[in-house]
N, C-alpha and C. Protein backbone atom coordinates (compact mmCIF):
# COMPACT_ATOMS: atom_id res chain seq x y z
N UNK A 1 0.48 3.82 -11.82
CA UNK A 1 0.21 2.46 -11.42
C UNK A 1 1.01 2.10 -10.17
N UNK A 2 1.09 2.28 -8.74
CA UNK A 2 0.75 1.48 -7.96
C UNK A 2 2.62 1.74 -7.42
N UNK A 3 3.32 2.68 -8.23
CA UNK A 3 4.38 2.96 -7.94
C UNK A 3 5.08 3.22 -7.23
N UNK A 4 4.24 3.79 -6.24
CA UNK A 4 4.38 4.08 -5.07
C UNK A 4 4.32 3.56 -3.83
N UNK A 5 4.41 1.58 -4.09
CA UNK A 5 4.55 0.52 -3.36
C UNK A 5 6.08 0.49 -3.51
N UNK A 6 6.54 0.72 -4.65
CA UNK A 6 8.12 0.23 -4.88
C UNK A 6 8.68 0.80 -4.33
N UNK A 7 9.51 0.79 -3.37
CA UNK A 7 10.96 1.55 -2.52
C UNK A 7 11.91 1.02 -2.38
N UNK A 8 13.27 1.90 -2.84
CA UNK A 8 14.22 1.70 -2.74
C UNK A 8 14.61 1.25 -1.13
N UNK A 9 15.74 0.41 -0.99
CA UNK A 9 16.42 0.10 0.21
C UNK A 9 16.37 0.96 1.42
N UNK A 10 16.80 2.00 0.64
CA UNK A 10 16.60 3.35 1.80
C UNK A 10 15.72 4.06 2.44
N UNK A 11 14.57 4.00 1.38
CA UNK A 11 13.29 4.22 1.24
C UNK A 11 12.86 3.19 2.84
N UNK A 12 12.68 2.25 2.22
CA UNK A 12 11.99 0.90 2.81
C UNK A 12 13.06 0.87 4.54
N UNK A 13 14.05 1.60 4.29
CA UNK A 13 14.21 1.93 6.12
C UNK A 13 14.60 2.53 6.68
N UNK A 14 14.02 3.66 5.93
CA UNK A 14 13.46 4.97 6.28
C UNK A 14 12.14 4.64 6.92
N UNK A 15 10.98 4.14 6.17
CA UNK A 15 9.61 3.49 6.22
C UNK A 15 9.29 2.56 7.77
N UNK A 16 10.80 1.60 7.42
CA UNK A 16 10.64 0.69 8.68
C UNK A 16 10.78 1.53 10.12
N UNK A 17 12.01 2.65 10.54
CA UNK A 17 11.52 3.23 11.75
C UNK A 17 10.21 4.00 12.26
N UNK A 18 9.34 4.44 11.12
CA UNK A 18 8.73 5.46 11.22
C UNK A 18 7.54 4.07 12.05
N UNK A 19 7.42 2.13 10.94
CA UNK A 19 6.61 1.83 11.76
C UNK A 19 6.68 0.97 12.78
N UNK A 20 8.28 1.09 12.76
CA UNK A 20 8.76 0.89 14.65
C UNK A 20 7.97 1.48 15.67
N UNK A 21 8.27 3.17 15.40
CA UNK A 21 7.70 3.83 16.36
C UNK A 21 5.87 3.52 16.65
N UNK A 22 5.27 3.52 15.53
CA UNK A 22 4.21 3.28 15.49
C UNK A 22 3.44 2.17 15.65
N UNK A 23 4.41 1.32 15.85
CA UNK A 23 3.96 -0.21 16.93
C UNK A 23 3.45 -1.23 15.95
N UNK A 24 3.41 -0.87 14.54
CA UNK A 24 3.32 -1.85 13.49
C UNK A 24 4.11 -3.17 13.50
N UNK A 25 3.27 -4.21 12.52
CA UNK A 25 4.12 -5.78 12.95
C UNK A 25 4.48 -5.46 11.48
N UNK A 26 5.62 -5.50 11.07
CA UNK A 26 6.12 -5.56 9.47
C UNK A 26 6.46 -7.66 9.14
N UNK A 27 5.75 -7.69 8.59
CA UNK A 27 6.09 -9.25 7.62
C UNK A 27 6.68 -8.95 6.31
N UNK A 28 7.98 -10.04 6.42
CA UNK A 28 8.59 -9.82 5.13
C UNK A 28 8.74 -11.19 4.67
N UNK A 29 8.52 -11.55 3.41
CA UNK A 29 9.07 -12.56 2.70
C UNK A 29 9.77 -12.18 1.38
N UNK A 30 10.58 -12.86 1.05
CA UNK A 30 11.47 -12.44 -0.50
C UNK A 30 10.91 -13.41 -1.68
N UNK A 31 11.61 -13.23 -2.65
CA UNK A 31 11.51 -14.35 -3.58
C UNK A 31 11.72 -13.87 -5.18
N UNK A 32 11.74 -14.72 -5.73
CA UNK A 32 11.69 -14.06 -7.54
C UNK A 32 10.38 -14.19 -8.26
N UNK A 33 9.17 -14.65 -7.59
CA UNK A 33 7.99 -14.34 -8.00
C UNK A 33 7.60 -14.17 -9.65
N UNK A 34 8.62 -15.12 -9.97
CA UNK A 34 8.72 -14.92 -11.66
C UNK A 34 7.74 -16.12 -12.07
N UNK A 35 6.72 -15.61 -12.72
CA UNK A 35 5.19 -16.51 -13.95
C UNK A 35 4.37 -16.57 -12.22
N UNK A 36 4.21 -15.39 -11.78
CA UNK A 36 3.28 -15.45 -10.56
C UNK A 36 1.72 -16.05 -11.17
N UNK A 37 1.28 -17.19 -9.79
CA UNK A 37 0.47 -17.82 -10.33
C UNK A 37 -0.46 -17.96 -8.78
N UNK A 38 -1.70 -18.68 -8.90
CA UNK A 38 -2.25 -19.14 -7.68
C UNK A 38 -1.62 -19.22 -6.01
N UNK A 39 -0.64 -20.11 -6.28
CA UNK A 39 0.38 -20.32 -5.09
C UNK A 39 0.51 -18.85 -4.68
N UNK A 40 1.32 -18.45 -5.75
CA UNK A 40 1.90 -17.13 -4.69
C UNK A 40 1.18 -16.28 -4.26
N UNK A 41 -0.34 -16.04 -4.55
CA UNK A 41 -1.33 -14.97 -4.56
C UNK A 41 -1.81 -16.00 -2.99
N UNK A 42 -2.13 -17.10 -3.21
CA UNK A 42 -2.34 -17.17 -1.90
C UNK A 42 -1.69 -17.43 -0.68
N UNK A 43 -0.34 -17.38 -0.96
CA UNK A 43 1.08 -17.22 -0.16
C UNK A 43 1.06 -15.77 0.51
N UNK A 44 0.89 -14.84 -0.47
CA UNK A 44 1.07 -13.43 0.01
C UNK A 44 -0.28 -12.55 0.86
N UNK A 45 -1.74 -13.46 0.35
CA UNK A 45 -2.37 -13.31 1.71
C UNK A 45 -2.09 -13.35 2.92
N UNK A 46 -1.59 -15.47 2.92
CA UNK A 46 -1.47 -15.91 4.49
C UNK A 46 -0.29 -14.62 4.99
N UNK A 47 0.14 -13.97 4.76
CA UNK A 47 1.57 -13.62 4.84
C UNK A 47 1.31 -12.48 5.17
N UNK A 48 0.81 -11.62 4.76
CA UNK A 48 -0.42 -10.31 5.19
C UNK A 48 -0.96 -10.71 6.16
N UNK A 49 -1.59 -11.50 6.33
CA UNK A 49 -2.69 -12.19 7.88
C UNK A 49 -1.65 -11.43 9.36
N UNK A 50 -0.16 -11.82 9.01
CA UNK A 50 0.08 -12.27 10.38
C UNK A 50 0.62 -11.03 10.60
N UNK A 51 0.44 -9.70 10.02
CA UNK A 51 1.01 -8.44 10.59
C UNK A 51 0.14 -7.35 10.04
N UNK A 52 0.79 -6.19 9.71
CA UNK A 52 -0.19 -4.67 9.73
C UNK A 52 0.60 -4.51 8.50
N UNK A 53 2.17 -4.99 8.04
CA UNK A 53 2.41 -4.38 6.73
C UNK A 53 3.57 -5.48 6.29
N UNK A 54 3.10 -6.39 5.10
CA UNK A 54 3.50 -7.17 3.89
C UNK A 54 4.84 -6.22 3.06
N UNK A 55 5.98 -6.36 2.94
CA UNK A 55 7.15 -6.06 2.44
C UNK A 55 7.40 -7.27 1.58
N UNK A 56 7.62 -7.40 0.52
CA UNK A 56 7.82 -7.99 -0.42
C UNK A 56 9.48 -8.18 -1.04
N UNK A 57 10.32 -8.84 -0.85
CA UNK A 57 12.20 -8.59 -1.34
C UNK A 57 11.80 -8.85 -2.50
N UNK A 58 12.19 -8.35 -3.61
CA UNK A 58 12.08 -9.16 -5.07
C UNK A 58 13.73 -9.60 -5.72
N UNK A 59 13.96 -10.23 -5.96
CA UNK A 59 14.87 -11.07 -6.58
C UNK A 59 15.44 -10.06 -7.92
N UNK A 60 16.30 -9.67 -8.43
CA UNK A 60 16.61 -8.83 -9.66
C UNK A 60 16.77 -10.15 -10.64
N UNK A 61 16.95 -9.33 -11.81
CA UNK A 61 16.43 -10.32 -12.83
C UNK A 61 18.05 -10.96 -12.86
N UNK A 62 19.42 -10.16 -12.69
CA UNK A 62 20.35 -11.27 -12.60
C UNK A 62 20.59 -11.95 -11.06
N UNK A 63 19.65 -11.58 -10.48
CA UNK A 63 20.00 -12.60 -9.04
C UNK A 63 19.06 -13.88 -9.03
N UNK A 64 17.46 -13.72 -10.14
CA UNK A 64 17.11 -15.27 -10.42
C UNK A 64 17.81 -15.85 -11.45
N UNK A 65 18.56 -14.86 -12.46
CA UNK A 65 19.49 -15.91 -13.10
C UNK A 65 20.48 -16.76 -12.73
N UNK A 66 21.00 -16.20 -11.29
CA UNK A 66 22.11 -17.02 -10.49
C UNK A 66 21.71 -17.67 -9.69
N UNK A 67 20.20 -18.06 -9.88
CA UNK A 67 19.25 -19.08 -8.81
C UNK A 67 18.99 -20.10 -9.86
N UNK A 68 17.98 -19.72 -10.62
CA UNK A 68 17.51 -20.65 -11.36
C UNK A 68 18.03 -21.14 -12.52
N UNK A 69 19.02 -20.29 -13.26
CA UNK A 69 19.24 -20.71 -14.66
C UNK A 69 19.60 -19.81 -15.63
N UNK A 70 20.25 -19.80 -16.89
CA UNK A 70 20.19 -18.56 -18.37
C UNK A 70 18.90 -18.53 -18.25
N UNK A 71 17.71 -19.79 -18.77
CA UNK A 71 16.31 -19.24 -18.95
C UNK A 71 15.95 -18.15 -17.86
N UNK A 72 15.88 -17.98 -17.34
CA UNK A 72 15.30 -17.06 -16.17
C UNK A 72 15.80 -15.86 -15.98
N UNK A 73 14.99 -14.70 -15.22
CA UNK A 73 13.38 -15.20 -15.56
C UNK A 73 12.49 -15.13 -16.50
N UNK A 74 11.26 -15.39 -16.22
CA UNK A 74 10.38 -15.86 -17.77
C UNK A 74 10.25 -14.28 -17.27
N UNK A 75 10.09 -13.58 -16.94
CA UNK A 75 9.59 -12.21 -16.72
C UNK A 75 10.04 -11.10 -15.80
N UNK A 76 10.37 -10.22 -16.45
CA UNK A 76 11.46 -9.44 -15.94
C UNK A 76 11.19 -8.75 -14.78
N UNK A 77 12.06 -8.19 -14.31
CA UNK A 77 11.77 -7.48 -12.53
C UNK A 77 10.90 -6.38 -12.53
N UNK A 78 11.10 -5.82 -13.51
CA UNK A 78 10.33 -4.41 -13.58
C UNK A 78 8.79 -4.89 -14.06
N UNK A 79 8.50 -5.54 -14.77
CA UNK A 79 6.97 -6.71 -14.43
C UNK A 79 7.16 -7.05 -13.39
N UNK A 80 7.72 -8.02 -12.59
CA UNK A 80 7.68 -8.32 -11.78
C UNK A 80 6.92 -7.92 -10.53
N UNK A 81 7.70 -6.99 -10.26
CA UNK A 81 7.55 -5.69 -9.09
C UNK A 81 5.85 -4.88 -9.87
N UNK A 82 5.63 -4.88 -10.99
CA UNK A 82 4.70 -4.00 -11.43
C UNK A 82 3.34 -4.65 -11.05
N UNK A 83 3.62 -5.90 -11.53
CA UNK A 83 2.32 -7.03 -10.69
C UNK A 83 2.06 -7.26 -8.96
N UNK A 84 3.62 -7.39 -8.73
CA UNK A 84 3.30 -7.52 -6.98
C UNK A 84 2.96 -6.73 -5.92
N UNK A 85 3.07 -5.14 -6.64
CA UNK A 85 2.46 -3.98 -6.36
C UNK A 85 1.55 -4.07 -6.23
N UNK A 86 0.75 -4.15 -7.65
CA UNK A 86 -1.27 -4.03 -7.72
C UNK A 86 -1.74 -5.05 -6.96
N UNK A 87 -1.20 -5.97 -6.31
CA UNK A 87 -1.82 -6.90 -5.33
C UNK A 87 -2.13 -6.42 -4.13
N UNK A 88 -3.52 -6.56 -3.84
CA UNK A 88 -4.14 -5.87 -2.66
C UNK A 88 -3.42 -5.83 -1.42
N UNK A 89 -2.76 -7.25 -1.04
CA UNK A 89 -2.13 -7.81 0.06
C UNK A 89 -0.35 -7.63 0.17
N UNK A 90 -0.23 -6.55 -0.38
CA UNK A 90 1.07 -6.53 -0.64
C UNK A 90 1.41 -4.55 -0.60
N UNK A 91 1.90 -4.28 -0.10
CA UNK A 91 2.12 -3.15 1.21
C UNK A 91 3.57 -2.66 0.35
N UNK A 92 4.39 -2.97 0.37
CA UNK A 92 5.33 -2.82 -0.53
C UNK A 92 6.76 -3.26 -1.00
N UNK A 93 7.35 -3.24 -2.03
CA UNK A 93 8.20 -4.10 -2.65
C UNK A 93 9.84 -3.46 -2.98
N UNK A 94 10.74 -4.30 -3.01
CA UNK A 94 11.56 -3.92 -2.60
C UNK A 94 12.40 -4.81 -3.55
N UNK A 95 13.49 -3.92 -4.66
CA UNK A 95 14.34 -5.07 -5.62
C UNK A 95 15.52 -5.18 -5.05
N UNK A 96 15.96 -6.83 -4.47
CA UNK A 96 17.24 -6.32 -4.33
C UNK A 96 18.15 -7.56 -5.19
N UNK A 97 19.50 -7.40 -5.39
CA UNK A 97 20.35 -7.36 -5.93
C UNK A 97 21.50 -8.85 -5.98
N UNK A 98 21.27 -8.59 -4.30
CA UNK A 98 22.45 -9.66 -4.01
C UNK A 98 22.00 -11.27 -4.13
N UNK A 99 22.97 -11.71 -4.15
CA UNK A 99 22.53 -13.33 -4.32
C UNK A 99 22.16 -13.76 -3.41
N UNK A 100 21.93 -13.33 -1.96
CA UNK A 100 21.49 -13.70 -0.82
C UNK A 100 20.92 -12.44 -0.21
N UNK A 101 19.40 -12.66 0.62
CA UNK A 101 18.49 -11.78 1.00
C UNK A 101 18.88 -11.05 2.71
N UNK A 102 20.00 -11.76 2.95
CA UNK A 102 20.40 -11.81 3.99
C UNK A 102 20.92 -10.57 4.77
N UNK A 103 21.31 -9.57 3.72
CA UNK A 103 21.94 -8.45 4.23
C UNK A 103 20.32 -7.27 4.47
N UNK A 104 19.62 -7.56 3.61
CA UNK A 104 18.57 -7.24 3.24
C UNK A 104 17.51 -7.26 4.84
N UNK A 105 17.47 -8.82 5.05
CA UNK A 105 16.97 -9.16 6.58
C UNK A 105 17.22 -8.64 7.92
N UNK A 106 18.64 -8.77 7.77
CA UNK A 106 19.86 -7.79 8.50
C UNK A 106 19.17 -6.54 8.88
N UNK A 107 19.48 -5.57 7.81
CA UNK A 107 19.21 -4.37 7.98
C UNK A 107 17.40 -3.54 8.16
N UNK A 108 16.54 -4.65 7.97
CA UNK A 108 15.39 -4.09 8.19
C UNK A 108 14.69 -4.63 9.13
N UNK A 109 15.26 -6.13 9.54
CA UNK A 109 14.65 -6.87 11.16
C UNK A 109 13.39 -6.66 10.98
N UNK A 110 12.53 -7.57 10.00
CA UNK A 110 10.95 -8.15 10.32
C UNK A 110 10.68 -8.44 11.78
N UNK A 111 9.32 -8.17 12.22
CA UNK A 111 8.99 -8.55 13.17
C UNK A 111 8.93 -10.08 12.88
N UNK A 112 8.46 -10.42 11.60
CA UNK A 112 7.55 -11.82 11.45
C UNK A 112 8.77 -11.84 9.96
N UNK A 113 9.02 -13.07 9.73
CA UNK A 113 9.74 -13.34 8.40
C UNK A 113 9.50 -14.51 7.57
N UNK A 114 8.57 -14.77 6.41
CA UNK A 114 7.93 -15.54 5.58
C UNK A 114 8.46 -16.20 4.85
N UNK A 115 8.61 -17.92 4.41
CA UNK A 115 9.01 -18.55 3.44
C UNK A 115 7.73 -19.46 3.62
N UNK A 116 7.54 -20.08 2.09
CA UNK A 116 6.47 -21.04 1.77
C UNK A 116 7.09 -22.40 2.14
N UNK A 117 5.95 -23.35 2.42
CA UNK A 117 6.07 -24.65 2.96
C UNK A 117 7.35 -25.48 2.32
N UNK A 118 7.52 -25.19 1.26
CA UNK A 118 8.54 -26.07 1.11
C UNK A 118 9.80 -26.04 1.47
N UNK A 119 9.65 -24.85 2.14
CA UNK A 119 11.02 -24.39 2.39
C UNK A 119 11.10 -25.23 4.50
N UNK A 120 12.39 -25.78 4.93
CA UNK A 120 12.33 -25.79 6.17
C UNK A 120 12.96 -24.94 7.06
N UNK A 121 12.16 -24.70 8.31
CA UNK A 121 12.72 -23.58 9.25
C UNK A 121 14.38 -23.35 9.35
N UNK A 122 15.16 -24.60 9.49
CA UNK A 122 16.29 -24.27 9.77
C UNK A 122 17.23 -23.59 8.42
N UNK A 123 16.47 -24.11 6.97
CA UNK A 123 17.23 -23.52 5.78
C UNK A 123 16.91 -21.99 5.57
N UNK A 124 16.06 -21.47 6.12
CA UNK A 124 15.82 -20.22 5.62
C UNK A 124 16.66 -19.12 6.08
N UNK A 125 16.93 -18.38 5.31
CA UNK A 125 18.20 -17.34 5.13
C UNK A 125 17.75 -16.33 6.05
N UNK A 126 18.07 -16.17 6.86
CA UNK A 126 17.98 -14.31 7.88
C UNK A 126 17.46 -14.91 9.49
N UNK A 127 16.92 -16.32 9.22
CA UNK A 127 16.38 -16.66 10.48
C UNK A 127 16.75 -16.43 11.40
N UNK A 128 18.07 -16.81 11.52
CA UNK A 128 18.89 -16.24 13.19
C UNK A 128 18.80 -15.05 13.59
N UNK A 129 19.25 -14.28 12.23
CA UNK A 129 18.74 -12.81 12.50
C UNK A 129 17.93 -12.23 13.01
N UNK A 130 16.79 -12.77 12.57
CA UNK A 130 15.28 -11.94 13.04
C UNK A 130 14.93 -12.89 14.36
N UNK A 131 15.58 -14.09 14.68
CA UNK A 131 14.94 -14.40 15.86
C UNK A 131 16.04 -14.23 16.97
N UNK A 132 17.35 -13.59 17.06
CA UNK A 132 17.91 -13.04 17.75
C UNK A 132 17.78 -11.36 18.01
N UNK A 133 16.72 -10.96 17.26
CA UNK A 133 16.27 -9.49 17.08
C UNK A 133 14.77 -9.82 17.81
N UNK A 134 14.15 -10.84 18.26
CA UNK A 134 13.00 -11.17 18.98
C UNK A 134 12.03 -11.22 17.91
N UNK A 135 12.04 -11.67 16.91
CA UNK A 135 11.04 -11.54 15.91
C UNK A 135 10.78 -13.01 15.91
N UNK A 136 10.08 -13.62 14.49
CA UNK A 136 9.71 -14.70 14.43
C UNK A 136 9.80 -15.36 13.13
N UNK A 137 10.04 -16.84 12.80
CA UNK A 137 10.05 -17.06 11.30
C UNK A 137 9.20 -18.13 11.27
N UNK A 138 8.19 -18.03 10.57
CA UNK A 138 7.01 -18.75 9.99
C UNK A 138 7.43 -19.12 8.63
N UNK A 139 6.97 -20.39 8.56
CA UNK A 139 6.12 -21.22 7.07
C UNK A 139 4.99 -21.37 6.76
N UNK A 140 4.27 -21.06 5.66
CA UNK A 140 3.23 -20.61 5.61
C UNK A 140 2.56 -22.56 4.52
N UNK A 141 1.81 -22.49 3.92
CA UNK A 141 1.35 -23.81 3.40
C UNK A 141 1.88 -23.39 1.93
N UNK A 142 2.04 -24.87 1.60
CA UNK A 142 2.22 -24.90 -0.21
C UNK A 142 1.49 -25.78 -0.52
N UNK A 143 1.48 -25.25 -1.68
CA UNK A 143 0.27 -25.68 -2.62
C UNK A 143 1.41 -27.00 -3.52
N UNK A 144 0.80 -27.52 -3.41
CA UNK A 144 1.43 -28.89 -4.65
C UNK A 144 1.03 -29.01 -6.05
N UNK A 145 2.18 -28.62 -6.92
CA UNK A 145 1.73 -28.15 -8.11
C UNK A 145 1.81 -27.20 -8.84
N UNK A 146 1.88 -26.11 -7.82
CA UNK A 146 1.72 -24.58 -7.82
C UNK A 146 3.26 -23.97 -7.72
N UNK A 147 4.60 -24.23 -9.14
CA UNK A 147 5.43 -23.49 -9.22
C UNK A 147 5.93 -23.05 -9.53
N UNK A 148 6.63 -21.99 -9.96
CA UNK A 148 7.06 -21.32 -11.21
C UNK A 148 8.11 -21.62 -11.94
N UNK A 149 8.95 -22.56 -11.20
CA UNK A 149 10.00 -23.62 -12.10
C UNK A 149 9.11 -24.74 -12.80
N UNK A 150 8.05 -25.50 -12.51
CA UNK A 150 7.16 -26.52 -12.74
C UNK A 150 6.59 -25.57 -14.24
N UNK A 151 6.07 -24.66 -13.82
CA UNK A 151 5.48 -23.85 -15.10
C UNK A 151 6.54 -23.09 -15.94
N UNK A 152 7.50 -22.67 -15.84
CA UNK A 152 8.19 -22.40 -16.93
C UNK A 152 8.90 -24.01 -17.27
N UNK A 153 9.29 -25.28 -16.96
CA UNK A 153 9.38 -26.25 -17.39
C UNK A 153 8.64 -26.72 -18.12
N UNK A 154 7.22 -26.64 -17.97
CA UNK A 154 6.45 -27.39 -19.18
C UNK A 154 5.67 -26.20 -19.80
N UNK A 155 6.23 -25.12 -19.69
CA UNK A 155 5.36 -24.44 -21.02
C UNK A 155 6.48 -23.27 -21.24
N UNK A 156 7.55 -23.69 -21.70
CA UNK A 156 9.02 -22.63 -21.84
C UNK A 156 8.20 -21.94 -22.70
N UNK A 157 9.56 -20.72 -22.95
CA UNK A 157 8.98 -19.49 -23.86
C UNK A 157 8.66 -19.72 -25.05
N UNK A 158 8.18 -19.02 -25.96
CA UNK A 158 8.51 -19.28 -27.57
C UNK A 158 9.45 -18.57 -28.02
């Protein structure tokens, strides 16, 4: 199943010079993608649109616990990553660890670097980075309604 989207750190830049050379636009966005729903499926299209290869950061299951909460997440990383794989628009995925995506950004310099609408340009984590590396940081649209704190709030586990 689709395993072969998942790469380790090293992996993933190892991957990134090969599509340096090869003149590829790499888009990356992160996130904990935990009770993936509508929003994010059509988040990770627009997000695909704007390059040749979608990189995915995924959040580890104790780095959304030090985001969101004990509850979290409703669904563990290794689901996680297993779902965001089989998604057509999604090129490949990447777990990382730290409480900030930043070292992560650092070391692999997106051409293009993705957060959803709610987020604003100046809060997003790696920005300086990638736009002192000549890249670019986009916001893509949000959906209202559409979130995975909103949905694990009104329909917690059993």
């Amino acid at each position: 199943m689709h395993t072969q989207k998942l790469l380790s750190r090293s992996d993933l830049l190892s991957r990134r010079s090969e599509w340096q050379q090869q003149g590829r636009i790499l888009v990356f966005t992160n996130g904990c993608f935990d009770v993936l729903h509508r929003g994010h499926v059509e988040y990770l299209q627009q997000a695909r649109s704007l390059g040749d290869i979608l990189v995915v950061g995924l959040n580890s299951d104790a780095s959304v616990r030090s985001i969101k909460g004990p509850g979290r997440p409703v669904v563990g990383e290794d689901d996680r990553a297993a779902i965001l794989c089989a998604l057509q628009d999604v090129d490949f995925v990447s777990v990382f660890s730290e409480p900030s995506v930043e070292t992560l950004v650092a070391s692999l310099l997106p051409d293009v670097l993705v957060k959803g609408g709610d987020y604003c340009l100046q809060d997003i984590v790696g920005r300086g980075i990638v736009e002192a590396a000549g890249g670019r940081v986009a916001t893509l649209c949000h959906i209202p309604g559409r979130s995975s704190t909103e949905l694990a709030r009104t329909h917690p586990p059993a």
